[in-house]
C-alpha atoms as a PDB file:
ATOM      1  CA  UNK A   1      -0.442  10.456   7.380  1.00  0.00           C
ATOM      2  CA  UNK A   2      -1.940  11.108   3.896  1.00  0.00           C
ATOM      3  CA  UNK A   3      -1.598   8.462   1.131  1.00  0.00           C
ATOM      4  CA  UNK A   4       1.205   8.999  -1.992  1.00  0.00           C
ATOM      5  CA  UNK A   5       2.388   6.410  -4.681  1.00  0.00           C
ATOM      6  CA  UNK A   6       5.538   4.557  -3.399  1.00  0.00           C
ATOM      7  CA  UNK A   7       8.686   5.932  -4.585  1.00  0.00           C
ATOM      8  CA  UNK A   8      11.220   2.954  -6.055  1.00  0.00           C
ATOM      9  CA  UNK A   9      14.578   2.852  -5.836  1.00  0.00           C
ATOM     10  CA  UNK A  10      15.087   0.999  -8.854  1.00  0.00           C
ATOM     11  CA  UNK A  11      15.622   1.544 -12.688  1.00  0.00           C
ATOM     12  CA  UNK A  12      19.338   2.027 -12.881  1.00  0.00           C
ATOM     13  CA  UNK A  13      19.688   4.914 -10.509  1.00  0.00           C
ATOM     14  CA  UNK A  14      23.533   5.398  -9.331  1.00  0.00           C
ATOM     15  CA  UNK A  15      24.257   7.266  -6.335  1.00  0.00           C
ATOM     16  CA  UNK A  16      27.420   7.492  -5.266  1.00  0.00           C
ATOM     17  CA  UNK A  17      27.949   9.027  -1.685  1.00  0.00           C
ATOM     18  CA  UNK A  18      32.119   9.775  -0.340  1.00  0.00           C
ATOM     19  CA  UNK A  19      31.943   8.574   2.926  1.00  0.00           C
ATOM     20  CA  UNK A  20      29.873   6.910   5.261  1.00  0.00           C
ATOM     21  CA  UNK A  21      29.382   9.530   7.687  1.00  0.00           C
ATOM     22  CA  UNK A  22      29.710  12.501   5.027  1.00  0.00           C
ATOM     23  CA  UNK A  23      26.814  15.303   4.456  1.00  0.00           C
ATOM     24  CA  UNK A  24      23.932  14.080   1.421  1.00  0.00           C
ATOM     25  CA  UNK A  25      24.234  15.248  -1.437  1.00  0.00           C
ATOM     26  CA  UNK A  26      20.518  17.151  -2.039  1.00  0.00           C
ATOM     27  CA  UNK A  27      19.232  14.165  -4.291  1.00  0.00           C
ATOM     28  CA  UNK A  28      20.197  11.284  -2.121  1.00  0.00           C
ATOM     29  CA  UNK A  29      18.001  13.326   0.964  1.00  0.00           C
ATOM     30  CA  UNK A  30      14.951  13.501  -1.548  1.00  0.00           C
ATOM     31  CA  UNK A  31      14.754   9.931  -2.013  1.00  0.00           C
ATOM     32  CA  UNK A  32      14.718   8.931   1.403  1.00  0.00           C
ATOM     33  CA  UNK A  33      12.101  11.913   2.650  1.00  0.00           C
ATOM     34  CA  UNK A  34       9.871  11.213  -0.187  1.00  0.00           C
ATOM     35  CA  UNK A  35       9.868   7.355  -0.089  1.00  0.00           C
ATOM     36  CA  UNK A  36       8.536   7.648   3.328  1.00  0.00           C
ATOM     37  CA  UNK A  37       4.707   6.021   3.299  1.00  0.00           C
ATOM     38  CA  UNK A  38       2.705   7.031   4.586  1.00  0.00           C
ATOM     39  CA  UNK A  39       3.783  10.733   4.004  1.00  0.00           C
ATOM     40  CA  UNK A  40       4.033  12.850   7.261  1.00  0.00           C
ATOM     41  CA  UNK A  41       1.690  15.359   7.659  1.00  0.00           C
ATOM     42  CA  UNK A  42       4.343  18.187   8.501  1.00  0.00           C
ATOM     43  CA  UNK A  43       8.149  17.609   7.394  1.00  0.00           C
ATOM     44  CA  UNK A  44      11.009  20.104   7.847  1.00  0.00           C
ATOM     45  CA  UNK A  45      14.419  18.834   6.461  1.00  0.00           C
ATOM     46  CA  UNK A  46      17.828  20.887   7.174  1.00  0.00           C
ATOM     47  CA  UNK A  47      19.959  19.704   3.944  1.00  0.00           C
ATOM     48  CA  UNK A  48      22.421  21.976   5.373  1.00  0.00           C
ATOM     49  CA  UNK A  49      22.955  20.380   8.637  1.00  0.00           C
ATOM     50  CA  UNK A  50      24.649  16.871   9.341  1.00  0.00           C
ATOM     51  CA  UNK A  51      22.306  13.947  10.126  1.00  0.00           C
ATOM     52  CA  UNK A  52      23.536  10.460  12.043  1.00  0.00           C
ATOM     53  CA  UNK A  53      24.242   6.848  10.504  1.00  0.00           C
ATOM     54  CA  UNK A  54      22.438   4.529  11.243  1.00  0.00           C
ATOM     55  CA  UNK A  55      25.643   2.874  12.237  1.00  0.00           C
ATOM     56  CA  UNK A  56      25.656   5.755  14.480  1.00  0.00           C
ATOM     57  CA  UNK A  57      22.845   4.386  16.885  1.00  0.00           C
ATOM     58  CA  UNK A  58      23.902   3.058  19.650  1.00  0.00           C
ATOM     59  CA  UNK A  59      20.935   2.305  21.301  1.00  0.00           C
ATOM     60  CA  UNK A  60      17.155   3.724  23.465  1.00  0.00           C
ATOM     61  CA  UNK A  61      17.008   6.265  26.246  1.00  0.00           C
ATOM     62  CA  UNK A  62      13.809   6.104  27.272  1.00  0.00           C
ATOM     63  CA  UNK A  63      11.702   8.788  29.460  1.00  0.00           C
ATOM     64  CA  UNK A  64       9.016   8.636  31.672  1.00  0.00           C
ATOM     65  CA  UNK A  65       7.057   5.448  31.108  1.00  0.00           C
ATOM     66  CA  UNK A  66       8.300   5.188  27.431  1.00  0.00           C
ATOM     67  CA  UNK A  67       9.106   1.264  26.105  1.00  0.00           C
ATOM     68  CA  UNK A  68      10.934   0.058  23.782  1.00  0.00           C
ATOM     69  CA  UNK A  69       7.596  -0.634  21.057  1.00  0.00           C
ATOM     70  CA  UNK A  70       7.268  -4.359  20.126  1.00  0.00           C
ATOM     71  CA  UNK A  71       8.061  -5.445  16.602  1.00  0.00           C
ATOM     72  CA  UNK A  72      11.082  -3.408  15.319  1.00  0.00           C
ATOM     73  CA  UNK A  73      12.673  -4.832  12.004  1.00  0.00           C
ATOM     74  CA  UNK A  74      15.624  -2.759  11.632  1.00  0.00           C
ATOM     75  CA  UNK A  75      17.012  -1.578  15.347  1.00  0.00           C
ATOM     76  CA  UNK A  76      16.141  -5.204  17.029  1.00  0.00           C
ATOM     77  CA  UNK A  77      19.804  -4.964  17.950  1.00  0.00           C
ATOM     78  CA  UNK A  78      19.617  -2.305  19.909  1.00  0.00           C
ATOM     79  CA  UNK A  79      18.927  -1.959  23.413  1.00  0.00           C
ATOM     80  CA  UNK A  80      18.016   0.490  26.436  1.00  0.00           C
ATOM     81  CA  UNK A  81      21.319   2.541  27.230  1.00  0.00           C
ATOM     82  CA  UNK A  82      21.860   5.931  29.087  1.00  0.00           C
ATOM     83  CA  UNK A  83      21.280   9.668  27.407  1.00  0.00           C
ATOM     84  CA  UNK A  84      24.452   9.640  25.062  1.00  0.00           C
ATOM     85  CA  UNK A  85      25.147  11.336  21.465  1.00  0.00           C
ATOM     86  CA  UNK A  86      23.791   8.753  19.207  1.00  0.00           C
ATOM     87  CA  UNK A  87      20.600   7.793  21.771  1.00  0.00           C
ATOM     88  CA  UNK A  88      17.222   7.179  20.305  1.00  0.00           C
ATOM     89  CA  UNK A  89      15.235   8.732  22.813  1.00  0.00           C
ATOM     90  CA  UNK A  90      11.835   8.008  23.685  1.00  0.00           C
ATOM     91  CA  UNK A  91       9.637  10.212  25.147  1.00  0.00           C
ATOM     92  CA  UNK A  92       6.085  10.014  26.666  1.00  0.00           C
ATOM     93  CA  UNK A  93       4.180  13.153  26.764  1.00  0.00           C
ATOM     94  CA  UNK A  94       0.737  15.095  27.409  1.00  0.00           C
ATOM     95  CA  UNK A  95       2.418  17.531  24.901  1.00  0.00           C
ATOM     96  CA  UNK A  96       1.307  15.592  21.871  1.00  0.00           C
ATOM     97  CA  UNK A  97      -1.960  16.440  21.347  1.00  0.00           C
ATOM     98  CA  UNK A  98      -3.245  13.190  19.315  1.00  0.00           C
ATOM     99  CA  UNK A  99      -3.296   9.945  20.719  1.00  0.00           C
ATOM    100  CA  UNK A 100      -1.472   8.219  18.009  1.00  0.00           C
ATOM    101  CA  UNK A 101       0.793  11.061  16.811  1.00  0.00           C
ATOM    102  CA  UNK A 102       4.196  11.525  17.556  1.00  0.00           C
ATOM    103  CA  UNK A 103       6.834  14.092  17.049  1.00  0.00           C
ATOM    104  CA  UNK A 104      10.186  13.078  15.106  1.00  0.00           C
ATOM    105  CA  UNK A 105      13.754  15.032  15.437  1.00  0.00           C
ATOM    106  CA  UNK A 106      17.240  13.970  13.941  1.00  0.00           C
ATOM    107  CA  UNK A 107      20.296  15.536  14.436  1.00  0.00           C
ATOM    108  CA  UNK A 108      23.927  14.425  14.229  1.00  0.00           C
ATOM    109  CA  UNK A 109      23.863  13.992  18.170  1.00  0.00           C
ATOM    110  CA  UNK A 110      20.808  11.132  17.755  1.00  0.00           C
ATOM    111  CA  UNK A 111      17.030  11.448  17.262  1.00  0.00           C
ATOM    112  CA  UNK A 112      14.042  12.685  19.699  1.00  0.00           C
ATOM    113  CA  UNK A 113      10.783  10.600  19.787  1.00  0.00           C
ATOM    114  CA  UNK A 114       8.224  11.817  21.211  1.00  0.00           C
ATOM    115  CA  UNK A 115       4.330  10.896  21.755  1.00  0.00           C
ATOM    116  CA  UNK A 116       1.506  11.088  23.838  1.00  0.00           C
ATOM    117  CA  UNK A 117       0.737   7.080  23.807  1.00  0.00           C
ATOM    118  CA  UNK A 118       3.079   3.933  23.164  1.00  0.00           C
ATOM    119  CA  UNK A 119       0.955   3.472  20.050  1.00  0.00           C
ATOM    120  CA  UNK A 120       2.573   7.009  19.012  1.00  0.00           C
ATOM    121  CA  UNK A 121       6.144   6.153  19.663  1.00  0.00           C
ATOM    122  CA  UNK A 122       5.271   2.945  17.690  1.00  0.00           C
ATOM    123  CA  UNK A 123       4.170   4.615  14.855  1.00  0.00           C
ATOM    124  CA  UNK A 124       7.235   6.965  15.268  1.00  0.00           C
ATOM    125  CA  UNK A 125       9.787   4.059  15.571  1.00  0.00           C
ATOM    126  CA  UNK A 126       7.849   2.867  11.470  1.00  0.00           C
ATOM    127  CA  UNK A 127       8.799   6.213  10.101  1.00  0.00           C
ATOM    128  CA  UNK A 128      12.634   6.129  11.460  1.00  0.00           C
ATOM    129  CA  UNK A 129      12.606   2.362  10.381  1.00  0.00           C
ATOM    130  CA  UNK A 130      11.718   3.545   6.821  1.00  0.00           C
ATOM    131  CA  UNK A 131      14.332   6.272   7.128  1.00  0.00           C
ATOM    132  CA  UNK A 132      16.936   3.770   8.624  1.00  0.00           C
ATOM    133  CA  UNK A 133      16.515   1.103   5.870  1.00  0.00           C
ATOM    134  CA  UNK A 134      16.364   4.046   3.155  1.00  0.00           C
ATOM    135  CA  UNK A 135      19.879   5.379   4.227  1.00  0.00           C
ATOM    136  CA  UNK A 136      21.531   2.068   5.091  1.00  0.00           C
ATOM    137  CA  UNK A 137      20.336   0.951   1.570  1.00  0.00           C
ATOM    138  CA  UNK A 138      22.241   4.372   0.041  1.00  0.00           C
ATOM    139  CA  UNK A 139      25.289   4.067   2.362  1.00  0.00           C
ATOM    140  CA  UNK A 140      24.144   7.186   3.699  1.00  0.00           C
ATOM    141  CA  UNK A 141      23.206   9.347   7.063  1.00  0.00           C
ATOM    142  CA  UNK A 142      19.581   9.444   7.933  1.00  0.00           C
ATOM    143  CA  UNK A 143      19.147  13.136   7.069  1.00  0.00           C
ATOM    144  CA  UNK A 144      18.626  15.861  10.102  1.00  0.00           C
ATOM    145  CA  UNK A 145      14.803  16.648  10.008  1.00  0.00           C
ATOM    146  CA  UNK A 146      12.335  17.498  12.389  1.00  0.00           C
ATOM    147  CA  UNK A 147       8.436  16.183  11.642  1.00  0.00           C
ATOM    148  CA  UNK A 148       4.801  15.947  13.394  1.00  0.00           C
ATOM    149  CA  UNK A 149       2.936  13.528  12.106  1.00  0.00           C
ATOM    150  CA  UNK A 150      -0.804  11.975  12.802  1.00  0.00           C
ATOM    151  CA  UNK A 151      -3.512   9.945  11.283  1.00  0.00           C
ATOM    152  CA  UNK A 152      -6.538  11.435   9.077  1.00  0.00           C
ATOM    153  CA  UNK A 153      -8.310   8.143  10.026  1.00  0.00           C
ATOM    154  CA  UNK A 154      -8.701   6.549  13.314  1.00  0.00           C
ATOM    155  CA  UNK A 155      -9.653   3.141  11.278  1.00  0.00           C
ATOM    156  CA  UNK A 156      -7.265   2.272   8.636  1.00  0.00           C
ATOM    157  CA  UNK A 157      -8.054  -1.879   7.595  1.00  0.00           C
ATOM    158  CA  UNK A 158      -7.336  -3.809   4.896  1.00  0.00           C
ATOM    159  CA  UNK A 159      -9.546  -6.820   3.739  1.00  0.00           C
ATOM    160  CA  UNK A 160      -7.723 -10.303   3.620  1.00  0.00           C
ATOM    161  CA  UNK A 161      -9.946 -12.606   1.396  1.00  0.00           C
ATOM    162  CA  UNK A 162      -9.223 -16.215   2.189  1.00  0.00           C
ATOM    163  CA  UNK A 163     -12.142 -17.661  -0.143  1.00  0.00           C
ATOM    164  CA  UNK A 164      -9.434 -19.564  -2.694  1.00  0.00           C
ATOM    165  CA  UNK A 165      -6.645 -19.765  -0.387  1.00  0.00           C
ATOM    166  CA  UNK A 166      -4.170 -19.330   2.546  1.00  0.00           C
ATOM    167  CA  UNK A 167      -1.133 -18.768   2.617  1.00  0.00           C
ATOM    168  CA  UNK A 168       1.981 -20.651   4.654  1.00  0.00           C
ATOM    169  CA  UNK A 169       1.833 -19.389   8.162  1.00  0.00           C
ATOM    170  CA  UNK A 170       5.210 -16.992   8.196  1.00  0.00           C
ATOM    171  CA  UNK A 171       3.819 -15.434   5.180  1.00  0.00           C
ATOM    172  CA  UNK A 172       0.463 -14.479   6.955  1.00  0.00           C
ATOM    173  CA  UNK A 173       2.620 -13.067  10.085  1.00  0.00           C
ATOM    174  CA  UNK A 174       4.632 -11.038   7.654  1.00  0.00           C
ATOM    175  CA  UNK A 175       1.318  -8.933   6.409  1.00  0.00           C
ATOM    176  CA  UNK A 176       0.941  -7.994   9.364  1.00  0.00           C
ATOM    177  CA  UNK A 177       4.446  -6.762   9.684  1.00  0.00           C
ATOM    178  CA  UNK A 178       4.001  -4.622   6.278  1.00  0.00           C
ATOM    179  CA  UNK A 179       1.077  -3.392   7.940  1.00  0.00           C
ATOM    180  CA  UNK A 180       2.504  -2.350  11.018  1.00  0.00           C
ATOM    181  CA  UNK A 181       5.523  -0.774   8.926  1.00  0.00           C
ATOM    182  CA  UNK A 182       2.846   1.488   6.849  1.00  0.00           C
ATOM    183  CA  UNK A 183       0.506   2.436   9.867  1.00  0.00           C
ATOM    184  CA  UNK A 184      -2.576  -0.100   8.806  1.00  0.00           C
ATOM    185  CA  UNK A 185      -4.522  -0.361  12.305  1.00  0.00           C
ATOM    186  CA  UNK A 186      -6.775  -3.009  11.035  1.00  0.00           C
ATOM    187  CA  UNK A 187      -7.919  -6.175   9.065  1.00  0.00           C
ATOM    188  CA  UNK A 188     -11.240  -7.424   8.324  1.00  0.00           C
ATOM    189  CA  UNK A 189     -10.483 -11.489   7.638  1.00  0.00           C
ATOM    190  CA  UNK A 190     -12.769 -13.255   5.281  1.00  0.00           C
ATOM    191  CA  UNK A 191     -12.460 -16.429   6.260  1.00  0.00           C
ATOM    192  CA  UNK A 192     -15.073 -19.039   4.919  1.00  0.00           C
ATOM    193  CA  UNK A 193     -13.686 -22.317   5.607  1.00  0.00           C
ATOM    194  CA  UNK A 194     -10.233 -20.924   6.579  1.00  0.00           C
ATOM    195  CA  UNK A 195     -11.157 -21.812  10.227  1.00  0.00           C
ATOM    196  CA  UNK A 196     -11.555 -25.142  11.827  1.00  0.00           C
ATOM    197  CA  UNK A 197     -14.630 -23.921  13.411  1.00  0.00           C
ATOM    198  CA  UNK A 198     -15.641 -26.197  16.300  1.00  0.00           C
ATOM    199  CA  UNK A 199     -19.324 -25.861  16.132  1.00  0.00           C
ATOM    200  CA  UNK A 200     -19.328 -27.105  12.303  1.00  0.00           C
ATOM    201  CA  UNK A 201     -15.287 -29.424  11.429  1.00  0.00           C
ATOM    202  CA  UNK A 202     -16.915 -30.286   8.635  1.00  0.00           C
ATOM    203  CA  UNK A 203     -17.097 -26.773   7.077  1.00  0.00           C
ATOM    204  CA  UNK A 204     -13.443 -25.764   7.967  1.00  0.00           C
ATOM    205  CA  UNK A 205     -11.104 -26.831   5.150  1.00  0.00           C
ATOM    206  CA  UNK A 206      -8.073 -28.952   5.563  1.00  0.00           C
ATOM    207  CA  UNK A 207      -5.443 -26.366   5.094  1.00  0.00           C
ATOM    208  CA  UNK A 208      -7.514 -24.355   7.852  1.00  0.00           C
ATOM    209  CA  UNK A 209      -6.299 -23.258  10.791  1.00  0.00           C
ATOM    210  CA  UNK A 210      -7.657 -23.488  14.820  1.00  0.00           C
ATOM    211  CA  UNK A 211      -9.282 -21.171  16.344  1.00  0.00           C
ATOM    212  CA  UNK A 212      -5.900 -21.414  18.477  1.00  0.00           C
ATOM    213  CA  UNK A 213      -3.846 -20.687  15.689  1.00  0.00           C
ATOM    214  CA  UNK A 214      -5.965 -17.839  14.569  1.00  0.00           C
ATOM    215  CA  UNK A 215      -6.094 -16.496  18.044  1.00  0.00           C
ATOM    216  CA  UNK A 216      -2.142 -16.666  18.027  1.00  0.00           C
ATOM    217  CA  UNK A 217      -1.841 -14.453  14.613  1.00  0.00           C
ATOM    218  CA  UNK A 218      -4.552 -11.867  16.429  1.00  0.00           C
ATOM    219  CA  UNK A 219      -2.509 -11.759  19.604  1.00  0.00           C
ATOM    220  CA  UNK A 220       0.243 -10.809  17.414  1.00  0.00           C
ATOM    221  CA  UNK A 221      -1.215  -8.407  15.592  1.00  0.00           C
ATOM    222  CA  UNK A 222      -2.451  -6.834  18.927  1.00  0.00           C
ATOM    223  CA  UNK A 223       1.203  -6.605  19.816  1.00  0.00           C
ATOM    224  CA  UNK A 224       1.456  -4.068  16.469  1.00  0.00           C
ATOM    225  CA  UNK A 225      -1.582  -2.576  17.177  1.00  0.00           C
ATOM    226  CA  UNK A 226      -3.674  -3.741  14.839  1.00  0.00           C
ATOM    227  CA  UNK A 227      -7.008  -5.158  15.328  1.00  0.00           C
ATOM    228  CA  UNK A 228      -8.462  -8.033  13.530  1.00  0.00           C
ATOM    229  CA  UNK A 229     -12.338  -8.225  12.947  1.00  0.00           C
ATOM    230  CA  UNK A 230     -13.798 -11.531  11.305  1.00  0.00           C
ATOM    231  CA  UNK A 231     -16.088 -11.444   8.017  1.00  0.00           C
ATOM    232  CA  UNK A 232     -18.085 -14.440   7.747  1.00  0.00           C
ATOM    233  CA  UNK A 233     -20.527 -14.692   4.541  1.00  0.00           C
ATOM    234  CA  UNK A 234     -24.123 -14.628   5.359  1.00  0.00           C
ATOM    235  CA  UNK A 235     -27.141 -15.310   3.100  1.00  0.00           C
ATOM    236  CA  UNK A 236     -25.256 -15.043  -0.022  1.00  0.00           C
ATOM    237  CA  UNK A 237     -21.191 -16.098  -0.632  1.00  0.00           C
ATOM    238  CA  UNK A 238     -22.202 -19.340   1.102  1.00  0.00           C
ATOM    239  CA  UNK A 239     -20.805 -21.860  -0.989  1.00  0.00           C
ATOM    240  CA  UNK A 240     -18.326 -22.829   1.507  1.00  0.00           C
ATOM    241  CA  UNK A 241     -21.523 -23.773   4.056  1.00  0.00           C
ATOM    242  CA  UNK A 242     -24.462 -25.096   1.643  1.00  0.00           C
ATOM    243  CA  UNK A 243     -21.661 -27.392  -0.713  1.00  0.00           C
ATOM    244  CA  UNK A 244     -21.945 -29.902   2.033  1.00  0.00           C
ATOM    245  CA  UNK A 245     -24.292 -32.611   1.650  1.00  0.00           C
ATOM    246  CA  UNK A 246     -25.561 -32.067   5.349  1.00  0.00           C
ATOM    247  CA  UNK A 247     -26.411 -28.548   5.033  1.00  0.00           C
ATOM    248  CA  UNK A 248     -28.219 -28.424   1.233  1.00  0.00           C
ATOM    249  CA  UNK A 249     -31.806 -28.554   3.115  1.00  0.00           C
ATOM    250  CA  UNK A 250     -30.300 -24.781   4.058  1.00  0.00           C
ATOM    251  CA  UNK A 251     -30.291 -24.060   0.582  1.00  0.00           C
ATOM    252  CA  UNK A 252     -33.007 -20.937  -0.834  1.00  0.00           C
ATOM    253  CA  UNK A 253     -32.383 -22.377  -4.514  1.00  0.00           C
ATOM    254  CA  UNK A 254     -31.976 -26.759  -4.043  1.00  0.00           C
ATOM    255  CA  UNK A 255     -29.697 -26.721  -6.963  1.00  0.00           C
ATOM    256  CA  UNK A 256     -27.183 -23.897  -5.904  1.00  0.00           C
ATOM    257  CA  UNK A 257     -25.053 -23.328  -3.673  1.00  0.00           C
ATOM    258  CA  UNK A 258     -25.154 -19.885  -3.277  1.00  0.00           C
ATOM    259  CA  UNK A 259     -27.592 -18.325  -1.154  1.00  0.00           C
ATOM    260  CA  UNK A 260     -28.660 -19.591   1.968  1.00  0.00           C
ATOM    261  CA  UNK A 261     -33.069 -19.386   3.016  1.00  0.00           C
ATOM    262  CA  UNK A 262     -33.261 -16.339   5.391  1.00  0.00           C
ATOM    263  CA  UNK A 263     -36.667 -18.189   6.369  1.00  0.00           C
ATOM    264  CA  UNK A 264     -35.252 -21.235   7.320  1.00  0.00           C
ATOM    265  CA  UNK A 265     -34.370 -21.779  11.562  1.00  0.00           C
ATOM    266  CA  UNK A 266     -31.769 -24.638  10.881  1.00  0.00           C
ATOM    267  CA  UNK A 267     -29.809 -21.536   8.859  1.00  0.00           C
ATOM    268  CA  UNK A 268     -29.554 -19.150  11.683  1.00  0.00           C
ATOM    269  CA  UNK A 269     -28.168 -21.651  14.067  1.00  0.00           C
ATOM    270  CA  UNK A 270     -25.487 -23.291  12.132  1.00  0.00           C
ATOM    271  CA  UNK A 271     -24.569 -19.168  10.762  1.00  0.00           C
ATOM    272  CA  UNK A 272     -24.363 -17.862  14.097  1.00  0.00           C
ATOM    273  CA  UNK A 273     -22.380 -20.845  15.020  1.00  0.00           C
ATOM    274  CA  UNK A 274     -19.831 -20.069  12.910  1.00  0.00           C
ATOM    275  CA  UNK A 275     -20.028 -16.332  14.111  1.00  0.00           C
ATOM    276  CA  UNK A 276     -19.118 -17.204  17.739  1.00  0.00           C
ATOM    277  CA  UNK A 277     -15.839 -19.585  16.490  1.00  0.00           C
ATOM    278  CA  UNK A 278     -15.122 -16.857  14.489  1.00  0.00           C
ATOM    279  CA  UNK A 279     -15.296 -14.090  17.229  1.00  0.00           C
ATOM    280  CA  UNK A 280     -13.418 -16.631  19.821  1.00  0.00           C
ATOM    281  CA  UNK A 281     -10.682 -16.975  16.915  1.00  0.00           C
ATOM    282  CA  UNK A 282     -10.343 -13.039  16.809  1.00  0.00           C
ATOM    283  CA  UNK A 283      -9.781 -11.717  20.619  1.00  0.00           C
ATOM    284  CA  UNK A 284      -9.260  -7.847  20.589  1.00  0.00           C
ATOM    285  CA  UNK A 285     -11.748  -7.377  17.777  1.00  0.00           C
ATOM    286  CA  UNK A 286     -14.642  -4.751  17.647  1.00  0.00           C
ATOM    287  CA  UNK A 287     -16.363  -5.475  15.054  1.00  0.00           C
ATOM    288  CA  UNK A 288     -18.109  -8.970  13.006  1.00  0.00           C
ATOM    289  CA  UNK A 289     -18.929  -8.568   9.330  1.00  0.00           C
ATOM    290  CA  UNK A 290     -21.734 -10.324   8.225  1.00  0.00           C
ATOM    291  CA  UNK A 291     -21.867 -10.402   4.368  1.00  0.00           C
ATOM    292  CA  UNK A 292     -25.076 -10.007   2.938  1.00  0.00           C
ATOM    293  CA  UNK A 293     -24.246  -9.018  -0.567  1.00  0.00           C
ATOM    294  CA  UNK A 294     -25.192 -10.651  -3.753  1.00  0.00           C
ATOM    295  CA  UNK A 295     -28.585 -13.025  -2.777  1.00  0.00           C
ATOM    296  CA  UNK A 296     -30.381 -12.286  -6.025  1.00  0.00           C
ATOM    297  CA  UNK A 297     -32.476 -15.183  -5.870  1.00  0.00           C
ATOM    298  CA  UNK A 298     -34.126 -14.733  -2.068  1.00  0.00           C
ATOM    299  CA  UNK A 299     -37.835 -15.297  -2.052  1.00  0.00           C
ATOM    300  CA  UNK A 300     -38.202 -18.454  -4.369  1.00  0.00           C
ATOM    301  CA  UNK A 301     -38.288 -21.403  -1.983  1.00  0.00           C
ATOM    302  CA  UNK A 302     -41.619 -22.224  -0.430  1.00  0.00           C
ATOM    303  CA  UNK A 303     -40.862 -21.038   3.486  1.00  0.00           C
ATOM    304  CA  UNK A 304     -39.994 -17.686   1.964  1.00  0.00           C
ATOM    305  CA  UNK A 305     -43.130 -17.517  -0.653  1.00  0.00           C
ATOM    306  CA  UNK A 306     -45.370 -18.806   2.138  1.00  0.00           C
ATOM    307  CA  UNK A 307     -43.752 -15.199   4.317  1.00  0.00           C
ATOM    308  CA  UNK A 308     -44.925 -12.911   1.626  1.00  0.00           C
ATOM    309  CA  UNK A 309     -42.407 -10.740   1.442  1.00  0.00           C
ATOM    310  CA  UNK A 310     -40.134  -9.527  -0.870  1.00  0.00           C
ATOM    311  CA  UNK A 311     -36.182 -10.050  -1.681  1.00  0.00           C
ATOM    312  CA  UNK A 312     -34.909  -7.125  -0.037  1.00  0.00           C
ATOM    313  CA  UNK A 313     -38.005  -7.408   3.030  1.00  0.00           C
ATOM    314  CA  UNK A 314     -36.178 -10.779   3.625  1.00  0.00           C
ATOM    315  CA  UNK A 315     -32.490 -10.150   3.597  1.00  0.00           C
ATOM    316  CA  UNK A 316     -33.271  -6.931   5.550  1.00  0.00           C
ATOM    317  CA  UNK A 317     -35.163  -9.365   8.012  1.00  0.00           C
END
C-alpha cells in the first residue's frame, strides 16, 4: 500500500456518464483507480470490459470461515446471501501469502475477495468501499479490475495529541473510522489530563474521559483493527502534573512547571501511577510511550546536584 497525494474530485469537473449501468468512459475509470489511498501495490484495470453498479450488489457469499468484517460504511445494507451474479464473495485462503493482504477482482457478474486473514478481507472490503463511494458519487459502474495488494509496514500509527483539547465523543469514533478506511493499524494517544485517571482525579481534566470510556473507544478500534498505545509525558511536557499545587514539591525548577526531578521518589510513584490508568484505559495495546523529550533544565535542584551527575546521566537514569 504505498503512500500518494489524494486525488479531489472537485474544481468544476463535469462528467457526464449515459446510463447507469453503461461502460466508463476512460476518464471517469481514472478518477476512481487513482483516488484510491492508499494506492495498491499491483492494479490491472480492463477499460474494455463491463464492471457492476454498485446498485448491482446484492449482497456477501462468504467461503470457508470468511465474515462479514466489522465496520463497513457503504455496504452496511447488505447481507449474507447465496453465490449469485452480483455476490461479493469472500474468501479465506492459505493462497495469500501475507497476512494482511488480500486479492481484489471485479467483473460485471460481482467481485472476488480474497485473503489469508479476516484482517485481509477487511482491508479488502476499504479498497471496494473507496471504489463503491467513487462510482456511486459519478453515477457510474465500479470498473472491472483485478488487484493484489499488501502493506510495506506492519505498524502504520498516527499520533493523536490531546494536550489543548478533545474533541466531542462521535467525532473521536469517526478518526478511527478514517483510519480504518485508509489502512492506519495504529494510534499512539497523548493524553495528559485527557483521562480521569483514578490513581491521581485531580490531574484528569473536566472534559476528560474514564478509563471506561477510553476503554470503550479502544475496544472499538480493536473491532477495525487498530491498536491504541498510550503516551503519557514523563520528565519533561509535565505541566499537566506539576501545575497542581499538591504536586509542585515534584518540581526540578520550583518556579516552572515543566520538568519534573528524575531524583525525586514521590515523582516516580505518582508517574507510574498514571502509567497503569493509562495502560488499563488502552486494552489491546503493545506498547506505552513515555515522553522524555525537552528537560533542558535537569540537574539544578539540590537532590539532583547532591547525585553528581549530569543532564543527560539523569534523564537516561
Amino acid at each position: 500500500m504505498k503512500n500518494k497525494k489524494i486525488k479531489s474530485f472537485f474544481g468544476g469537473i463535469l462528467l457526464a456518464v449515459a446510463s447507469v449501468y453503461a461502460q466508463n468512459p476512460p476518464e471517469i475509470t481514472s478518477l476512481i483507480m487513482e483516488g484510491l489511498l492508499p494506492e495498491p501495490q499491483t492494479l490491472v484495470s480492463f477499460p474494455k470490459q463491463m464492471g457492476i453498479h454498485p446498485n448491482e450488489i446484492n449482497g456477501f457469499y462468504l467461503k470457508g470461515k470468511a465474515e462479514i468484517p466489522f465496520g463497513l460504511s457503504y455496504f452496511t445494507d447488505k447481507s449474507q446471501v447465496k453465490e449469485s451474479k452480483g455476490s461479493i464473495l469472500l474468501e479465506l485462503t492459505r493462497k495469500v501469502t501475507n497476512v494482511e493482504g488480500y486479492e481484489l477482482n471485479v467483473t460485471k457478474d460481482g467481485v472476488k475477495l480474497k485473503a489469508r486473514t479476516q484482517k485481509g478481507l477487511f482491508y479488502g472490503m476499504m479498497t471496494l468501499e473507496q471504489m463503491a463511494k467513487y462510482a456511486d458519487e459519478l453515477n457510474a459502474e465500479i470498473p472491472a479490475c483485478q488487484m493484489k495488494d499488501a502493506p510495506n509496514s506492519t505498524y502504520r500509527a498516527l499520533h493523536i495529541d490531546l494536550k489543548h483539547h478533545i474533541d466531542k465523543k462521535e467525532y473521536m469514533y469517526q478518526i478511527l473510522d478514517k483510519m480504518a478506511s485508509y489502512k492506519l493499524n495504529a494510534a499512539i494517544v497523548e493524553f495528559e489530563d485527557k483521562i480521569k485517571y483514578d490513581s491521581y482525579p485531580q490531574i484528569g481534566a473536566p472534559q476528560a474521559w474514564s478509563i471506561d470510556e477510553w476503554k470503550d473507544w479502544c475496544e472499538y478500534a480493536y473491532k477495525l483493527h487498530i491498536e491504541i498505545s498510550p503516551l503519557i509525558q514523563g520528565i519533561g511536557h509535565a505541566d499537566f502534573i506539576l501545575k497542581h499545587e499538591e504536586m509542585k514539591t515534584l518540581r526540578e525548577n520550583p518556579k516552572s512547571d515543566w520538568v519534573c526531578c528524575p531524583s525525586n521518589e514521590d515523582y516516580y510513584r505518582v508517574q507510574f501511577g498514571l502509567y497503569e490508568d493509562a495502560i488499563r484505559a488502552t486494552p489491546h495495546g503493545k506498547y506505552l510511550h513515555v515522553g522524555g523529550d525537552e528537560v533542558g533544565t535537569l540537574g539544578i535542584c539540590p537532590l539532583c546536584k547532591k547525585r553528581g551527575l549530569n543532564a543527560l546521566e539523569l534523564q537516561m537514569d
